[in-house]
Protein backbone atom coordinates (compact mmCIF):
# COMPACT_ATOMS: atom_id res chain seq x y z
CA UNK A 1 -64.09 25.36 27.83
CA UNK A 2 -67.16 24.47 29.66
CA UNK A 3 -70.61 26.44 28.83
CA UNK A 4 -72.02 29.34 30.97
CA UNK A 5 -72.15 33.27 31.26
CA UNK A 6 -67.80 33.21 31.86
CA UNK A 7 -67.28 30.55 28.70
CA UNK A 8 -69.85 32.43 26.78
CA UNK A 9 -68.35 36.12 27.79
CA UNK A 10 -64.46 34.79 27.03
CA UNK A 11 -65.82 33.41 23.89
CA UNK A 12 -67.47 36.57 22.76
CA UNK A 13 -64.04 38.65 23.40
CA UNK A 14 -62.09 36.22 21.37
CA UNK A 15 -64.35 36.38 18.50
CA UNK A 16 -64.78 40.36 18.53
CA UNK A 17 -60.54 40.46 18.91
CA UNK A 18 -60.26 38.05 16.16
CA UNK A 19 -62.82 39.79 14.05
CA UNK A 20 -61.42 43.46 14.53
CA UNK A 21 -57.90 42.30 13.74
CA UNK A 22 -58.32 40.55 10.87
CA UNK A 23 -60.18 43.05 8.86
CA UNK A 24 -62.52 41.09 7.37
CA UNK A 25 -65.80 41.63 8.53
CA UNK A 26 -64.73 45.60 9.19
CA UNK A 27 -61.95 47.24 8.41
CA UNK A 28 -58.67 45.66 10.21
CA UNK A 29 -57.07 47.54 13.20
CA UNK A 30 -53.93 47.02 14.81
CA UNK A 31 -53.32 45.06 17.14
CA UNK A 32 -53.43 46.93 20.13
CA UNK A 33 -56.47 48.91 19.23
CA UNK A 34 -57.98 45.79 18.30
CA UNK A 35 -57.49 44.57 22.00
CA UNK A 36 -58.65 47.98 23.73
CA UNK A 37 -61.87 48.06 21.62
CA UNK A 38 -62.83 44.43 21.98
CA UNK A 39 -62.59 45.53 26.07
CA UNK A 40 -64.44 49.21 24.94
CA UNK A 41 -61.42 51.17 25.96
CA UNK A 42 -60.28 54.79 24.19
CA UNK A 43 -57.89 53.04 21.87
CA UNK A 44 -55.73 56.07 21.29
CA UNK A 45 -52.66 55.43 23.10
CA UNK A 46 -52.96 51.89 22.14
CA UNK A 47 -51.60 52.78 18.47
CA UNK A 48 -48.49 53.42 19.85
CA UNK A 49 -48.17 48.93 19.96
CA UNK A 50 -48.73 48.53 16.67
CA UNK A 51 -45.65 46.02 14.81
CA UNK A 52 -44.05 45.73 18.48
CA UNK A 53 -43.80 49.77 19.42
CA UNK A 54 -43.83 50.99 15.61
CA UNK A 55 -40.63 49.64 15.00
CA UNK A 56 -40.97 45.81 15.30
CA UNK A 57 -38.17 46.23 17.98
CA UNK A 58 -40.32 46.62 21.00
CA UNK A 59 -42.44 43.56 22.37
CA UNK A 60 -45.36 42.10 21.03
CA UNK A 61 -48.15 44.66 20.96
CA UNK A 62 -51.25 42.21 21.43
CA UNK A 63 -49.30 40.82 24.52
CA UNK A 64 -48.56 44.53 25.73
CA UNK A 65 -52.09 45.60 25.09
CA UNK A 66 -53.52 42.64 27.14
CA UNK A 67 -51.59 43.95 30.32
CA UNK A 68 -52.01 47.38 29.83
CA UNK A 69 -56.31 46.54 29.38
CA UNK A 70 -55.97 44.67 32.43
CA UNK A 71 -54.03 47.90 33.95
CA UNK A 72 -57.43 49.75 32.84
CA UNK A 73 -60.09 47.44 34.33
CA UNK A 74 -57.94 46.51 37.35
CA UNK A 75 -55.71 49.46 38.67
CA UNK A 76 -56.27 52.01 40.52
CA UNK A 77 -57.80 55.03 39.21
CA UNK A 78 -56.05 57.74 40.85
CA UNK A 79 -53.09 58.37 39.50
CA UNK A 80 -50.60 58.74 42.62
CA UNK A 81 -52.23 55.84 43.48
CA UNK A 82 -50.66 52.33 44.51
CA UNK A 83 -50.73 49.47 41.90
CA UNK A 84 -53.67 47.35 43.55
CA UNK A 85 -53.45 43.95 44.87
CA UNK A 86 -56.08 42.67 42.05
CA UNK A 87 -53.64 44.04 39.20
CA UNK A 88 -50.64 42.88 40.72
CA UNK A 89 -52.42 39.07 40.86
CA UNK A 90 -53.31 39.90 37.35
CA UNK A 91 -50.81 40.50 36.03
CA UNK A 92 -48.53 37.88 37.24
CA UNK A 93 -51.37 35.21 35.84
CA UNK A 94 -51.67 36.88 32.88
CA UNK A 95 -47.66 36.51 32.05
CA UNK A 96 -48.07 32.82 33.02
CA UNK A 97 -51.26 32.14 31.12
CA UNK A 98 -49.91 33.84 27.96
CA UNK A 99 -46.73 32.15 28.31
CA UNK A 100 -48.39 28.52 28.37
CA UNK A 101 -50.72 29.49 25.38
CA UNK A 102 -48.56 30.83 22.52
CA UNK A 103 -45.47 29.33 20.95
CA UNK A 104 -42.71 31.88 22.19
CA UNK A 105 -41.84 33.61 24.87
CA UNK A 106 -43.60 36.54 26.20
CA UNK A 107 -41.24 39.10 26.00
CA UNK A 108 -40.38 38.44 22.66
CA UNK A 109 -39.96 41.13 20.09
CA UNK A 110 -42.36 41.37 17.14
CA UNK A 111 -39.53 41.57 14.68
CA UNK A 112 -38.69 38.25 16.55
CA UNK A 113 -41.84 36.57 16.58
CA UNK A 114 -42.75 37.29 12.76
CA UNK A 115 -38.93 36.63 11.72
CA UNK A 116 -40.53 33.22 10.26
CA UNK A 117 -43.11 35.04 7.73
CA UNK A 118 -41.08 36.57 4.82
CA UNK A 119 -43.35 40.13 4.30
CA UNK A 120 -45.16 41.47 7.05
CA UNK A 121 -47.78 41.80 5.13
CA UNK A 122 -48.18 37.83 3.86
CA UNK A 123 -51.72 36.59 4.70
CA UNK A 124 -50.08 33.69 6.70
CA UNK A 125 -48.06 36.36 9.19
CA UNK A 126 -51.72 37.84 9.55
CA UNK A 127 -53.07 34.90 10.30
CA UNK A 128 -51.16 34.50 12.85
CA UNK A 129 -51.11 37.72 14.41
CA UNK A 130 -55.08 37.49 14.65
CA UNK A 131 -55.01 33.93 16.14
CA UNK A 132 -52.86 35.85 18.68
CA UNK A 133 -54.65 39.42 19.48
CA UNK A 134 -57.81 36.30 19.83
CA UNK A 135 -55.53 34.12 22.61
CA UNK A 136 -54.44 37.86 24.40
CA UNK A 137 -58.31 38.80 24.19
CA UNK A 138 -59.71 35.13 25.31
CA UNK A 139 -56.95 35.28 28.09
CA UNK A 140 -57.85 38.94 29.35
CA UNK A 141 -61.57 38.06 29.33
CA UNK A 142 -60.66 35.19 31.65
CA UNK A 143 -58.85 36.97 34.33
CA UNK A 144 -61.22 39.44 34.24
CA UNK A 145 -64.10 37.68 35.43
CA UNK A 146 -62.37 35.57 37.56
CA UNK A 147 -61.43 39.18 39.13
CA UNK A 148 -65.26 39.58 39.09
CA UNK A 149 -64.72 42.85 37.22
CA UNK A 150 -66.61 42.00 33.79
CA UNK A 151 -66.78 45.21 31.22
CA UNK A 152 -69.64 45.30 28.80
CA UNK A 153 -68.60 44.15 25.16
CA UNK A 154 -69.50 47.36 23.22
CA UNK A 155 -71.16 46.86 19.69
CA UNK A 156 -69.56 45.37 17.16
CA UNK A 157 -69.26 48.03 13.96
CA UNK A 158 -71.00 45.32 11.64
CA UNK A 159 -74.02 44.78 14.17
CA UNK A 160 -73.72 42.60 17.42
CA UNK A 161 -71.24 41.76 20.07
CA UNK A 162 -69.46 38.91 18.91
């Protein structure tokens, strides 16, 4: 990545996503919520992705939570509104860039794509779950700007933005 305000602001998201999921330096969030407060978004309905829809059946819930953050900064706001032509664009890269940057497909399951890591709970399944919410984050951030629509980084709870 080359330097500047866009590598600098993708960079920043990454690390916040990477830091909020992984617990260490605050206490660790799903990965969803992880994803809509790296991007300062109400992560309410966001909980809803954790372990692929609560049951590990539904898709990946960093992946989900990328597109649905992107839905936030990029759709329209009203809601009988028409999906705009900047979301639509969006979202289409989005699918391709996430589907050149992790190791499975992007519609796969979360039961499917942690099948490999006997307990859920193992550090290395963690591991890479964070490196992921960090690629969903870094890839969001990216699309973003190039969309010229660049949200603040909020605070980080232990003190700065990244």
């Amino acid at each position: 990545m080359t330097s500047g305000p866009r590598a600098a602001y993708v960079a920043a998201a990454r690390a916040r996503a990477d830091a909020l999921y992984a617990g260490v330096r605050t206490p660790h969030r799903s990965c969803g919520i992880a994803l809509a407060e790296t991007f300062g978004l109400p992560s309410g309905s966001y909980q809803a992705l954790r372990k692929g829809g609560l049951t590990g059946e539904g898709p990946c819930g960093a992946i989900a939570a990328g597109l649905l953050v992107l839905g936030e900064l990029l759709g329209d706001p009203s809601p009988t509104g028409p999906p705009t032509d900047a979301l639509k664009a969006a979202a289409a890269r989005y699918r391709a860039d996430i589907a050149a940057k992790i190791d499975l497909a992007v519609d796969t399951s979360c039961n499917a794509r942690t099948a490999r890591f006997p307990t859920f709970a193992a550090p290395e399944r963690a591991g890479y779950c964070t490196a992921l919410a960090a690629v969903v984050a870094e890839t969001v951030a990216e699309i973003a700007w190039d969309a010229g629509v660049v949200p603040p980084l909020p605070p980080a709870p232990w003190g700065g933005v990244g």
